[in-house]
Protein backbone atom coordinates (compact mmCIF):
# COMPACT_ATOMS: atom_id res chain seq x y z
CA UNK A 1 0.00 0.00 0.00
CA UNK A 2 1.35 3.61 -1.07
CA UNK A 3 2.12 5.87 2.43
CA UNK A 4 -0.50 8.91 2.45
CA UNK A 5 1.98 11.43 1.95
CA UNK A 6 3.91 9.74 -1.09
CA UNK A 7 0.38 10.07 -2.59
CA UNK A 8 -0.59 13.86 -1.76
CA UNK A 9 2.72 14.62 -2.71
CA UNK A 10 2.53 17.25 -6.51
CA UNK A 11 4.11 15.61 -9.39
CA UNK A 12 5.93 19.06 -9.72
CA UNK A 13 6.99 21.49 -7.67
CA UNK A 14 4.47 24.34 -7.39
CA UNK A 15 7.17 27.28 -8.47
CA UNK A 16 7.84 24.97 -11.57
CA UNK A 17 4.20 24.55 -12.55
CA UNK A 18 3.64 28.02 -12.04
CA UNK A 19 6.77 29.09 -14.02
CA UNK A 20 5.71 26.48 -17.02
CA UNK A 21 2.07 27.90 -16.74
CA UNK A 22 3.56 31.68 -17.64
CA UNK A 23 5.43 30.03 -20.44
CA UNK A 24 3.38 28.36 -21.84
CA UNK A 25 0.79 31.68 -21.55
CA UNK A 26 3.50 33.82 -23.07
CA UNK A 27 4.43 31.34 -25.79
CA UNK A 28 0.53 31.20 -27.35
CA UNK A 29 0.44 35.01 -27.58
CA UNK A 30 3.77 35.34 -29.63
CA UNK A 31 2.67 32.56 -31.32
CA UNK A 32 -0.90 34.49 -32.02
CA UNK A 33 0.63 37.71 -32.67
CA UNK A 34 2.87 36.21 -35.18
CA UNK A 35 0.21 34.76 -37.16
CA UNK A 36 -1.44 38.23 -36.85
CA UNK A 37 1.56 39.67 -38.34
CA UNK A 38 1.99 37.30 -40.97
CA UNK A 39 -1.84 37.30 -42.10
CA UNK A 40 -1.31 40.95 -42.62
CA UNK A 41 1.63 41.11 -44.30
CA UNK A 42 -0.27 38.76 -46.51
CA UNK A 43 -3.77 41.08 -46.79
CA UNK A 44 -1.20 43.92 -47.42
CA UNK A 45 0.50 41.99 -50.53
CA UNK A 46 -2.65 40.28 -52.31
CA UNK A 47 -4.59 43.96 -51.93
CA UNK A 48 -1.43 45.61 -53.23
């Protein structure tokens, strides 16, 4: 049988999850704001 506390205890360390959380946050909106950029750049040529 697994002890109580080996069970409660987080797979990751809160700091880490909450560090990786940002990240991964951050990462979307570059991501988003580069396809932003990119499907203007593309508007801008095909009107142009």
């Amino acid at each position: 049988m697994v002890s109580i506390e080996k069970s409660m205890k987080p797979s990751r360390s809160i700091i880490g999850d909450t560090l990786y959380t940002q990240y991964t946050k951050l990462h979307m909106k570059q991501i988003r704001e580069w396809n932003k950029r990119q499907q203007e750049k593309t508007t801008t040529l095909t009107s142009s």
